[in-house]
PDB file of N, CA and C in Angstrom:
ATOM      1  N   UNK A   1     -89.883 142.963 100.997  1.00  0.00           N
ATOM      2  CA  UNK A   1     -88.615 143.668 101.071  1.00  0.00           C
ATOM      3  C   UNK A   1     -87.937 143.431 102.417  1.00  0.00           C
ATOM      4  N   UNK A   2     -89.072 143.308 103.636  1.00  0.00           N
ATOM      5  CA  UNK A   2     -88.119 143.031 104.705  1.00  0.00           C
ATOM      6  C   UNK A   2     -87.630 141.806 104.909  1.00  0.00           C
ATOM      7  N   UNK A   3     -88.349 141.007 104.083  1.00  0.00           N
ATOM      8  CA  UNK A   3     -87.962 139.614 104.522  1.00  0.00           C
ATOM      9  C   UNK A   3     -86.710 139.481 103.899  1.00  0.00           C
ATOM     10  N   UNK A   4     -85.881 139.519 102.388  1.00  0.00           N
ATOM     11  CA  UNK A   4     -85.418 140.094 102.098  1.00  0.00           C
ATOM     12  C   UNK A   4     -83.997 140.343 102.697  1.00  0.00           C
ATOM     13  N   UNK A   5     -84.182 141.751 103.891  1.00  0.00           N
ATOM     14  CA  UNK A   5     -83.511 142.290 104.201  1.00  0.00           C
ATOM     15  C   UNK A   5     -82.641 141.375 104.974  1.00  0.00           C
ATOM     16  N   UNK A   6     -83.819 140.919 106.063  1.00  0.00           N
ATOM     17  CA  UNK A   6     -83.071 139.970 107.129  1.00  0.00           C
ATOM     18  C   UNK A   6     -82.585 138.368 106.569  1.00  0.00           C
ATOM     19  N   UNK A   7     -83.300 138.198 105.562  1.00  0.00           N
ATOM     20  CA  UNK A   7     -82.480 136.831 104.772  1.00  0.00           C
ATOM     21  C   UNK A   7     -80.762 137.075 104.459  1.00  0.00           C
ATOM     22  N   UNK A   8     -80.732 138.448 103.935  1.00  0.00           N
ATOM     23  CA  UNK A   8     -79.338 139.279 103.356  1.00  0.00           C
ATOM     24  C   UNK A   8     -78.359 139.103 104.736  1.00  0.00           C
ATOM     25  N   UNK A   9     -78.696 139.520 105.849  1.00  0.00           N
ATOM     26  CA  UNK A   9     -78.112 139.593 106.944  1.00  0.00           C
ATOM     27  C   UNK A   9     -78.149 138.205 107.591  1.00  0.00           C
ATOM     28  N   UNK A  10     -78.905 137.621 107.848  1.00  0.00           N
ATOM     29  CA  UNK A  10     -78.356 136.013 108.368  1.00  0.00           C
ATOM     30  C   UNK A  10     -77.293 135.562 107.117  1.00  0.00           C
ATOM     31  N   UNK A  11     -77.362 135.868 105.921  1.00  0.00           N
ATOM     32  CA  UNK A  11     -76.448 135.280 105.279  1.00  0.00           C
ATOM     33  C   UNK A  11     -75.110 135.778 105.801  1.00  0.00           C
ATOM     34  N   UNK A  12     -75.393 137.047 105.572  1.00  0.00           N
ATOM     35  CA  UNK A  12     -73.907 137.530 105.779  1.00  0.00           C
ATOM     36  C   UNK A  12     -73.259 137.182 107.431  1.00  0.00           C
ATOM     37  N   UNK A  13     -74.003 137.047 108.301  1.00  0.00           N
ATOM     38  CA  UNK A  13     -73.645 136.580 109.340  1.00  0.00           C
ATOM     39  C   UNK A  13     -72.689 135.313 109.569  1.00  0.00           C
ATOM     40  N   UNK A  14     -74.115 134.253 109.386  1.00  0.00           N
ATOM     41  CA  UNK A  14     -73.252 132.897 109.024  1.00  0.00           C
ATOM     42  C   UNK A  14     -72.120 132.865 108.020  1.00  0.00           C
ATOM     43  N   UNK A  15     -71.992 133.830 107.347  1.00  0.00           N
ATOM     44  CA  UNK A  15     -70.650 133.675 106.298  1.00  0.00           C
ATOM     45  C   UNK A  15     -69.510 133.958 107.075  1.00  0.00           C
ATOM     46  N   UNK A  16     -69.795 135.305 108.066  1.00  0.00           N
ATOM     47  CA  UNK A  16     -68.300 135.898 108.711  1.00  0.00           C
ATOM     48  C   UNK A  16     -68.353 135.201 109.881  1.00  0.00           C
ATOM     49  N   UNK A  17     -69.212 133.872 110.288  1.00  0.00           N
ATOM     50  CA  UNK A  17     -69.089 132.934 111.242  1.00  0.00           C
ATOM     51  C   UNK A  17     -68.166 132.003 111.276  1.00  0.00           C
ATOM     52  N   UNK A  18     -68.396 131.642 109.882  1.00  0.00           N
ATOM     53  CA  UNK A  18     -67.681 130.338 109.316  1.00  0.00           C
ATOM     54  C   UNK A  18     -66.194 130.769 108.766  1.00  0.00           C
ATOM     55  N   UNK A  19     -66.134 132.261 108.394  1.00  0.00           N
ATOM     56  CA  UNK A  19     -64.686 132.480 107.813  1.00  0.00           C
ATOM     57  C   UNK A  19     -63.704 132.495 108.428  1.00  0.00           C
ATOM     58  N   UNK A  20     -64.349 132.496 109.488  1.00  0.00           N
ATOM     59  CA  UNK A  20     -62.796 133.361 110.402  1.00  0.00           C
ATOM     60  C   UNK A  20     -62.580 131.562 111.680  1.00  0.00           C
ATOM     61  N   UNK A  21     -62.736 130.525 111.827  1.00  0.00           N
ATOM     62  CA  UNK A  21     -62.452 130.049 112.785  1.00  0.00           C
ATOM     63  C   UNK A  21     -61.110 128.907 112.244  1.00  0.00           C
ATOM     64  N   UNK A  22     -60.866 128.735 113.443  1.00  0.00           N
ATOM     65  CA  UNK A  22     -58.802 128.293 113.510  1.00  0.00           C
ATOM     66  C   UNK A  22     -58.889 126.870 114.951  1.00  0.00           C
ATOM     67  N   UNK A  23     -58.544 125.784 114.086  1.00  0.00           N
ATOM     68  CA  UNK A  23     -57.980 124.991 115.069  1.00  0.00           C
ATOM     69  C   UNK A  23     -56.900 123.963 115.403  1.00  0.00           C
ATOM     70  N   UNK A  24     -55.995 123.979 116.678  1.00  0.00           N
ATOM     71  CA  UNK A  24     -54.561 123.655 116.832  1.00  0.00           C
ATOM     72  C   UNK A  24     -55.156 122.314 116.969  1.00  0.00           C
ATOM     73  N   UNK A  25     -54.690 121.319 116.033  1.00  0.00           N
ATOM     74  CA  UNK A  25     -55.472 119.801 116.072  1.00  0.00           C
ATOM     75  C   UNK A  25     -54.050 119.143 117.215  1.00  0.00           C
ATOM     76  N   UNK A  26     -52.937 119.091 117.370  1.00  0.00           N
ATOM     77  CA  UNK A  26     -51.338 118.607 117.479  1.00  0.00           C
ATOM     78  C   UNK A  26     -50.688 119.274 117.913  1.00  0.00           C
ATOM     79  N   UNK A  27     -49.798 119.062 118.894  1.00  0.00           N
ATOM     80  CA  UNK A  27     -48.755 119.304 118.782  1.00  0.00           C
ATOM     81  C   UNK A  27     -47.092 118.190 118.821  1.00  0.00           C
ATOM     82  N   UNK A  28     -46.232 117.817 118.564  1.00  0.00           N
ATOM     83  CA  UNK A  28     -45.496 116.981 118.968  1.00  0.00           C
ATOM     84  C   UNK A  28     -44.367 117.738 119.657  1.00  0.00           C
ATOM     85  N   UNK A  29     -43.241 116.768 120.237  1.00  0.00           N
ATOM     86  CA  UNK A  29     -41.801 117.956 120.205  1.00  0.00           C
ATOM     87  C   UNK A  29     -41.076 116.528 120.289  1.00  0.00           C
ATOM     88  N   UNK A  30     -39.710 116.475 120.327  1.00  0.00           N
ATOM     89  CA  UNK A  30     -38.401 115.834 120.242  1.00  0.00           C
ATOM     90  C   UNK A  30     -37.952 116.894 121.468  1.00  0.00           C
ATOM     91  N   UNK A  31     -36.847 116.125 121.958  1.00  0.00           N
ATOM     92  CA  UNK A  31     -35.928 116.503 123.077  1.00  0.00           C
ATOM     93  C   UNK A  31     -35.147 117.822 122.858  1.00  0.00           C
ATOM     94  N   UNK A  32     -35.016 118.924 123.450  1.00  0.00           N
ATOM     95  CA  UNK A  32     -34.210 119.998 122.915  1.00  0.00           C
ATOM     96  C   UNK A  32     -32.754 119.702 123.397  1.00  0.00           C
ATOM     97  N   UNK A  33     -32.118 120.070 122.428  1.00  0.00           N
ATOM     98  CA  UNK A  33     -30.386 120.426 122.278  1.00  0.00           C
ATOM     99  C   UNK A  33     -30.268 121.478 122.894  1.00  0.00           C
ATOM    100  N   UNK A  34     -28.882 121.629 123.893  1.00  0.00           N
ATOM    101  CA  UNK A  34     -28.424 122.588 124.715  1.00  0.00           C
ATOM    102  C   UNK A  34     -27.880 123.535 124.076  1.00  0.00           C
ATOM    103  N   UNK A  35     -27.525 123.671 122.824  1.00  0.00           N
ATOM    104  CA  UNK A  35     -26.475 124.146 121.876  1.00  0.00           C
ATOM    105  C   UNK A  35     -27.941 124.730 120.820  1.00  0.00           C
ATOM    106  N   UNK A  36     -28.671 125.842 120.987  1.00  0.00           N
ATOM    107  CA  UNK A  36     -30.026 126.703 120.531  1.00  0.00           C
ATOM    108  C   UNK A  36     -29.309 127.603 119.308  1.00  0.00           C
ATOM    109  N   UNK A  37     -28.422 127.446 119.187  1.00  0.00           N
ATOM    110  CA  UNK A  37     -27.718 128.915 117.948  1.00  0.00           C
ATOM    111  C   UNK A  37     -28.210 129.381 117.070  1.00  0.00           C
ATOM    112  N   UNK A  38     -28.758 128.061 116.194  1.00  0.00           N
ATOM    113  CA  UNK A  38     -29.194 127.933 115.442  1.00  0.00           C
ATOM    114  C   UNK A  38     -30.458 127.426 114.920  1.00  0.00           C
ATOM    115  N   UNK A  39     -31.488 128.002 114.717  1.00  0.00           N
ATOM    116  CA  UNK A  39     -33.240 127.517 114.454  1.00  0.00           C
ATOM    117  C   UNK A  39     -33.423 127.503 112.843  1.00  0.00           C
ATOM    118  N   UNK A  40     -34.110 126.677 112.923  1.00  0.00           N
ATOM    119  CA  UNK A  40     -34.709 126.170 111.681  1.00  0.00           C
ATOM    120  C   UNK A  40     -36.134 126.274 111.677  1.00  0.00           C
ATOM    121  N   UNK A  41     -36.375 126.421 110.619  1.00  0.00           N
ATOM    122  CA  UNK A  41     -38.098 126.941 110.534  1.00  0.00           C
ATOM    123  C   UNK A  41     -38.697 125.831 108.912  1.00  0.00           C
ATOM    124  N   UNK A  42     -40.048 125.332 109.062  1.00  0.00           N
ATOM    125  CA  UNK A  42     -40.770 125.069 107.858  1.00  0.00           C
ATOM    126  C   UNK A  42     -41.982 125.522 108.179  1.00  0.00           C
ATOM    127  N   UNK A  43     -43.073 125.333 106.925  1.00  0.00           N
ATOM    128  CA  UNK A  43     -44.181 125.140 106.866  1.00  0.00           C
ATOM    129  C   UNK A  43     -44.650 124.703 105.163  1.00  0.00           C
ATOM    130  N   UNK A  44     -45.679 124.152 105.645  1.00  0.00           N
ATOM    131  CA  UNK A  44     -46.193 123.880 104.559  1.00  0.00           C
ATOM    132  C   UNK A  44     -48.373 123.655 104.576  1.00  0.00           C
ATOM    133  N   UNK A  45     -48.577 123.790 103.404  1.00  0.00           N
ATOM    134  CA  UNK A  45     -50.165 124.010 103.892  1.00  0.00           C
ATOM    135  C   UNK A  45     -50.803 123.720 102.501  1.00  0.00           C
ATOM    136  N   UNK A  46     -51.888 123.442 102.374  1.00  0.00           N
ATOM    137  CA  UNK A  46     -52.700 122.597 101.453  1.00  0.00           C
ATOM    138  C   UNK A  46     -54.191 123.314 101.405  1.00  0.00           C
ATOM    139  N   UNK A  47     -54.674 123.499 100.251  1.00  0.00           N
ATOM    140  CA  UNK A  47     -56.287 124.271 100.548  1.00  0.00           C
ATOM    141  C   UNK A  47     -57.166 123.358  99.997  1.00  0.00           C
ATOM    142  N   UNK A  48     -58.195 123.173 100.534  1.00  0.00           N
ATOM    143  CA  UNK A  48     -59.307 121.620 100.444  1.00  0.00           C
ATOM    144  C   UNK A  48     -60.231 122.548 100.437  1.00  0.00           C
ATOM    145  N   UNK A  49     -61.443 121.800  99.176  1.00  0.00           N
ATOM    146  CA  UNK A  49     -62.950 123.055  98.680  1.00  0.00           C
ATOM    147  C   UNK A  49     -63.686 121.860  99.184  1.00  0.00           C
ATOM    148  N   UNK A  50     -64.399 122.240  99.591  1.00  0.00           N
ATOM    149  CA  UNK A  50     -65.762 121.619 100.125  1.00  0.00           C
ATOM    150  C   UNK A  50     -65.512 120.090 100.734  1.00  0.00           C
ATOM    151  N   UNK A  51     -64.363 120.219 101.443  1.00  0.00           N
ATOM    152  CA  UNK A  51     -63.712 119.014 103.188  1.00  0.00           C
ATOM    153  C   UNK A  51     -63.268 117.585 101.840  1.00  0.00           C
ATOM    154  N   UNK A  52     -62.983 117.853 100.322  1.00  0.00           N
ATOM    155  CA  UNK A  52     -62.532 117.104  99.193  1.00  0.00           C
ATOM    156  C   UNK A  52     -61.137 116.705  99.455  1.00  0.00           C
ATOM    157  N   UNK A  53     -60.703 116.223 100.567  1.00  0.00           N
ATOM    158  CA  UNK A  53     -59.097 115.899 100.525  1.00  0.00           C
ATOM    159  C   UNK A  53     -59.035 114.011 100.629  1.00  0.00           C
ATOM    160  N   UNK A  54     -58.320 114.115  99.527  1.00  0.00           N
ATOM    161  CA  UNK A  54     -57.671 112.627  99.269  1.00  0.00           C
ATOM    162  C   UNK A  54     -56.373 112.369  99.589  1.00  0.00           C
ATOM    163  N   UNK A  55     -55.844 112.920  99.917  1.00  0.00           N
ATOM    164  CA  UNK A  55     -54.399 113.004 100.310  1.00  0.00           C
ATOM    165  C   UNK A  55     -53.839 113.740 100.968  1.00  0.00           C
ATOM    166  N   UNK A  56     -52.824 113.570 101.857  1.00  0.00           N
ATOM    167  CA  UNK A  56     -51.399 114.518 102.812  1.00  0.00           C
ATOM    168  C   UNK A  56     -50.647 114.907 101.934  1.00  0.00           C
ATOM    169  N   UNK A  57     -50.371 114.135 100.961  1.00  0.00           N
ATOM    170  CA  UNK A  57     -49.011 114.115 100.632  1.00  0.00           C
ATOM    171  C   UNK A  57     -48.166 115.505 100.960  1.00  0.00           C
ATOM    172  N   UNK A  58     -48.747 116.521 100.679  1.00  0.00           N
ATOM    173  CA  UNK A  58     -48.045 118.046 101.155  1.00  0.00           C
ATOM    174  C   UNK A  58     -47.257 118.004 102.332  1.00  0.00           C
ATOM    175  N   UNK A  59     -47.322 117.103 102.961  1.00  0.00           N
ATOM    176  CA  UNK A  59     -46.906 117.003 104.598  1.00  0.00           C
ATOM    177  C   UNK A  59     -45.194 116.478 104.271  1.00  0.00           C
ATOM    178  N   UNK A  60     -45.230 116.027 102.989  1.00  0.00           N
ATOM    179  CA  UNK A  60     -44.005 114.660 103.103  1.00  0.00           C
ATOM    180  C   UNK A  60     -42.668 116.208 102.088  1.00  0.00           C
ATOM    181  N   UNK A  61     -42.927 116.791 102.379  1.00  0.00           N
ATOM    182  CA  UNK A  61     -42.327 118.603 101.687  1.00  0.00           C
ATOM    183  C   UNK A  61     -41.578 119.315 102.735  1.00  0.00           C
ATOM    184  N   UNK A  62     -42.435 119.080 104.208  1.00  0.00           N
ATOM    185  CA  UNK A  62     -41.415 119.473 105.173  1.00  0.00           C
ATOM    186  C   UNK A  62     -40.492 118.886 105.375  1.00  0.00           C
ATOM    187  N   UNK A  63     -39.825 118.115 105.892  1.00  0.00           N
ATOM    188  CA  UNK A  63     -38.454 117.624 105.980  1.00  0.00           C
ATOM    189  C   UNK A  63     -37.675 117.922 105.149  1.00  0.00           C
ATOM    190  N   UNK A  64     -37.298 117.993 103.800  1.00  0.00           N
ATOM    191  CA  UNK A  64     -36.440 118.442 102.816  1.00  0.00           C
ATOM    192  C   UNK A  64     -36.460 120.023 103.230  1.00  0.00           C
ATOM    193  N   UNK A  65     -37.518 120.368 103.292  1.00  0.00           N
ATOM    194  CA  UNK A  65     -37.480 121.997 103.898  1.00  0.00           C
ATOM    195  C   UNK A  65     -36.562 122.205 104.801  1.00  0.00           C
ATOM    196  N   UNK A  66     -36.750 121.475 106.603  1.00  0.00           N
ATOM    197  CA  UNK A  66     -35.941 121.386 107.437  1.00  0.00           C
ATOM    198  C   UNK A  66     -34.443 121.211 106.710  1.00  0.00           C
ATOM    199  N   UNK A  67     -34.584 120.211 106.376  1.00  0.00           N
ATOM    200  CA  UNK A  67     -32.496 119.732 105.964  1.00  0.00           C
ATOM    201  C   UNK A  67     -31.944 120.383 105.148  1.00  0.00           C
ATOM    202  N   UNK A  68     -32.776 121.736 104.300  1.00  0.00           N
ATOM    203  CA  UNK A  68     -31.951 122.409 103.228  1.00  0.00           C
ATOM    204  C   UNK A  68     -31.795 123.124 104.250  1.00  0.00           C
ATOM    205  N   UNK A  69     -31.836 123.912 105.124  1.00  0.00           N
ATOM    206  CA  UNK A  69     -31.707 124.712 106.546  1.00  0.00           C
ATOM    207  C   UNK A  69     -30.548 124.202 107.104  1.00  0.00           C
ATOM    208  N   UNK A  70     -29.910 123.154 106.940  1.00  0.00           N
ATOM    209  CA  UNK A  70     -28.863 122.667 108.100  1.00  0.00           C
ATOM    210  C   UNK A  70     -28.285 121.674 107.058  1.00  0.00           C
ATOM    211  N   UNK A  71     -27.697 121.875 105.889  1.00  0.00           N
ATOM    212  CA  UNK A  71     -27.024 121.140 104.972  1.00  0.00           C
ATOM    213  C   UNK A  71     -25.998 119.987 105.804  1.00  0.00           C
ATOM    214  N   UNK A  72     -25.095 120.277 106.068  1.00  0.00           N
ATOM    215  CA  UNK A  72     -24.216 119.979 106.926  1.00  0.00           C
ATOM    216  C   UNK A  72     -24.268 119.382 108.853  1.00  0.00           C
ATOM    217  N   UNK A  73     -25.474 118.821 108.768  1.00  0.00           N
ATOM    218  CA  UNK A  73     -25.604 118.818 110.580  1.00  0.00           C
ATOM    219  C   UNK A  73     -27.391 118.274 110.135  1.00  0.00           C
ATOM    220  N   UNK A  74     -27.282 118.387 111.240  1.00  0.00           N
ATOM    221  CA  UNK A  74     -28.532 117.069 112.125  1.00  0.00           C
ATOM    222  C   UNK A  74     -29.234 118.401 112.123  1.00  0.00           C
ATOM    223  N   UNK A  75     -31.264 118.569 112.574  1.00  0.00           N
ATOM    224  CA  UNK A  75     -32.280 118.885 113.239  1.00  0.00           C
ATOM    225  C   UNK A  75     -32.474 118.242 114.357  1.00  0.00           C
ATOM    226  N   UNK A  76     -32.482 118.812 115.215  1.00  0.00           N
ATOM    227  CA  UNK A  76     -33.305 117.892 116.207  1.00  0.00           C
ATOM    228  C   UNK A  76     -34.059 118.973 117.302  1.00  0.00           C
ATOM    229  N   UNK A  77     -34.495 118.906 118.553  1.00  0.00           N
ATOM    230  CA  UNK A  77     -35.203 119.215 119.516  1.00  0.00           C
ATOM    231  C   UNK A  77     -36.437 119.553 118.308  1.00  0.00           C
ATOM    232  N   UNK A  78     -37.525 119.190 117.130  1.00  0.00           N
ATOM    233  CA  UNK A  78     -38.414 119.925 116.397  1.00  0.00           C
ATOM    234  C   UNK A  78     -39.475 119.672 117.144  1.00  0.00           C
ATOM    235  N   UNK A  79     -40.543 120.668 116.941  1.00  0.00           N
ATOM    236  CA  UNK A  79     -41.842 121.079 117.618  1.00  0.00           C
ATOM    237  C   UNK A  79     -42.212 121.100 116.643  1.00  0.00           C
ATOM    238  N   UNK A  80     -43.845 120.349 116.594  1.00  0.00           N
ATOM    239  CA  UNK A  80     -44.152 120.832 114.597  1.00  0.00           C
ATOM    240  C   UNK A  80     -45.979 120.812 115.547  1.00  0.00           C
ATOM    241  N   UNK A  81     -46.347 121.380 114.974  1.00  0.00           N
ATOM    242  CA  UNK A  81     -47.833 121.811 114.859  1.00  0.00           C
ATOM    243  C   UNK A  81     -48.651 121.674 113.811  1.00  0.00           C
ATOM    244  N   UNK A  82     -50.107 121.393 114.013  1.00  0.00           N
ATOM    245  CA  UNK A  82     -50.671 121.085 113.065  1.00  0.00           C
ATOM    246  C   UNK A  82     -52.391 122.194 113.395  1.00  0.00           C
ATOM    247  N   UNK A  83     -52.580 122.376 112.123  1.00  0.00           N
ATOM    248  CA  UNK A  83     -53.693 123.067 112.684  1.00  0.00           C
ATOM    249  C   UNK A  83     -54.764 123.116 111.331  1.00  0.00           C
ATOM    250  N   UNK A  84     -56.057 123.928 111.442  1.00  0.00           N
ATOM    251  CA  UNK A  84     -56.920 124.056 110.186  1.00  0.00           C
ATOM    252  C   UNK A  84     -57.451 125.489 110.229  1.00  0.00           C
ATOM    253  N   UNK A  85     -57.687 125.913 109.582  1.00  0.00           N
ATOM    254  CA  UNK A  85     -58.140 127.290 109.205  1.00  0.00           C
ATOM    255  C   UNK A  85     -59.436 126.966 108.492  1.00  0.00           C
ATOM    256  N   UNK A  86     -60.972 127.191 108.762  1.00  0.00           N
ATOM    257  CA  UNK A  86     -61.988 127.240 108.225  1.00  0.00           C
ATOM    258  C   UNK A  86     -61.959 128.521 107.093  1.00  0.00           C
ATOM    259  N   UNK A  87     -62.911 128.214 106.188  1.00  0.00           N
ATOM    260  CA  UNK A  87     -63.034 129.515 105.375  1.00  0.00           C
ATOM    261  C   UNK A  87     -64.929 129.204 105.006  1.00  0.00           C
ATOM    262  N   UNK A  88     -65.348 129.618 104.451  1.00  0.00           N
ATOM    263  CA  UNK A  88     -66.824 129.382 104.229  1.00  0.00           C
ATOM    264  C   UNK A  88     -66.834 128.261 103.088  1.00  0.00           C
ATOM    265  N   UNK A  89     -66.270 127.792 102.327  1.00  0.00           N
ATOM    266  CA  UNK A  89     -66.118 126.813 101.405  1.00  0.00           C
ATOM    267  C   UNK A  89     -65.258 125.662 101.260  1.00  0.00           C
ATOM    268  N   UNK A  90     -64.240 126.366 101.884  1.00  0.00           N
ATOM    269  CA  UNK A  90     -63.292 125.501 102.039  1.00  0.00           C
ATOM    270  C   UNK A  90     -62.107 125.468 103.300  1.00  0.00           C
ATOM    271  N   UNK A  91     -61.238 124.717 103.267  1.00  0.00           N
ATOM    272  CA  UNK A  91     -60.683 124.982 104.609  1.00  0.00           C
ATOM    273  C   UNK A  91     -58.782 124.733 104.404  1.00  0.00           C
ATOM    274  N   UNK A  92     -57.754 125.310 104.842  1.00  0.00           N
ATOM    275  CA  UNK A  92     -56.570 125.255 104.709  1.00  0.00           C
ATOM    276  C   UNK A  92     -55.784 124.160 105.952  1.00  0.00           C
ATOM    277  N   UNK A  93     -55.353 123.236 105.696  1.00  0.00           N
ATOM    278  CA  UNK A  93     -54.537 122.442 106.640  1.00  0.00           C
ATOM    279  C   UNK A  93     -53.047 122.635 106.448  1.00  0.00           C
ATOM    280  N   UNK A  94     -52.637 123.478 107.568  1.00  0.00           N
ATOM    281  CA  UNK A  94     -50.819 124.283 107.623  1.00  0.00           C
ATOM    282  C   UNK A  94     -50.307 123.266 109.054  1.00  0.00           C
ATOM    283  N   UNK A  95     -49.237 122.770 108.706  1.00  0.00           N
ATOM    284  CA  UNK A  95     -48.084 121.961 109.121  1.00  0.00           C
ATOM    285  C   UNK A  95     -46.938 122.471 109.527  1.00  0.00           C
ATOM    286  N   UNK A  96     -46.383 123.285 110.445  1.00  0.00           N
ATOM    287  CA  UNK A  96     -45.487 124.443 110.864  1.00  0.00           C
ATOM    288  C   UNK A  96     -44.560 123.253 111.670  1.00  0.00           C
ATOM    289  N   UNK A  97     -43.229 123.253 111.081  1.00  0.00           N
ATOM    290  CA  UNK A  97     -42.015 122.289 112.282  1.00  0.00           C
ATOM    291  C   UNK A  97     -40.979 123.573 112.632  1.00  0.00           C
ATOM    292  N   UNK A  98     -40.397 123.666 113.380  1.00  0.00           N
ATOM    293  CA  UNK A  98     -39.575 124.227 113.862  1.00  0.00           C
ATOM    294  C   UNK A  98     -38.452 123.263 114.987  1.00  0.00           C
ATOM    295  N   UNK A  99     -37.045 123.316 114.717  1.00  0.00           N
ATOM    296  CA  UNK A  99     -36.137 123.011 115.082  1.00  0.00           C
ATOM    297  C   UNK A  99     -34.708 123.569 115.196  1.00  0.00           C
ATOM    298  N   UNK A 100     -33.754 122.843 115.640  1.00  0.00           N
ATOM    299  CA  UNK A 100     -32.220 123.691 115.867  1.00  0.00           C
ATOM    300  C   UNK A 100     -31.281 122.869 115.070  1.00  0.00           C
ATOM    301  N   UNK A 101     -30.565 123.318 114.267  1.00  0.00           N
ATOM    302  CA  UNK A 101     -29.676 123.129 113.457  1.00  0.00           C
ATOM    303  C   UNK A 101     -28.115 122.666 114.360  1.00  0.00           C
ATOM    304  N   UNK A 102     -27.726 121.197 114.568  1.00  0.00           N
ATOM    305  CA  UNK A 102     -26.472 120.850 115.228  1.00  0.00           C
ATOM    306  C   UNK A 102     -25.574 120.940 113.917  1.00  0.00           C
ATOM    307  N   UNK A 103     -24.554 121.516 114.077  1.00  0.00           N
ATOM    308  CA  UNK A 103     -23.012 120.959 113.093  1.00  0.00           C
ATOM    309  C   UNK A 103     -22.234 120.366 113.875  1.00  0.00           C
ATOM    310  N   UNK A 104     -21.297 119.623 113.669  1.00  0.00           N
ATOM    311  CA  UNK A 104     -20.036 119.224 114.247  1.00  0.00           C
ATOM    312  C   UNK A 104     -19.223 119.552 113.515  1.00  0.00           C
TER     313      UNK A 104
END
């Protein structure tokens, strides 16, 4: 029974070890515009079971994101980040851009 007990608890340990960790793999940026009025925001993110990823493609979703934000005008100065979120099985890869909306 005790053995047991403490088998129950290393499990649960290593589980809330592995669930909770986060890492910023990137960052890029473009030049910022003096003219800030206006920000634009995306993200986009993908969930992978057991490190099974064959593809980005999810990544190629931001930009149309960005330009429905600024129909009319350019993005530019964007900062986009890249990062991973562990979970015990599987793991989430989120793609966050942020930029400023120019019109003329």
């Amino acid at each position: 029974m005790k053995s047991y007990v403490l088998k129950s608890f290393l499990v649960f340990i290593v589980g809330a070890y592995l669930s909770g960790c986060a890492a910023l793999h990137s960052v890029s940026m473009t030049s910022y515009p003096t003219d800030r009025r206006k920000p634009v925001e995306a993200k986009v993110s993908k969930l992978v079971f057991l490190a099974f990823n064959f593809n980005n493609d999810f990544v190629h979703d931001l930009t149309p994101k960005l330009q429905q934000q600024c129909p009319n005008g350019k993005v530019t100065g964007i900062t986009s980040t890249y990062e991973t979120r562990f979970y015990f099985l599987a793991h989430r890869m989120i793609v966050k851009s942020q930029g400023f909306c120019l019109t003329q």
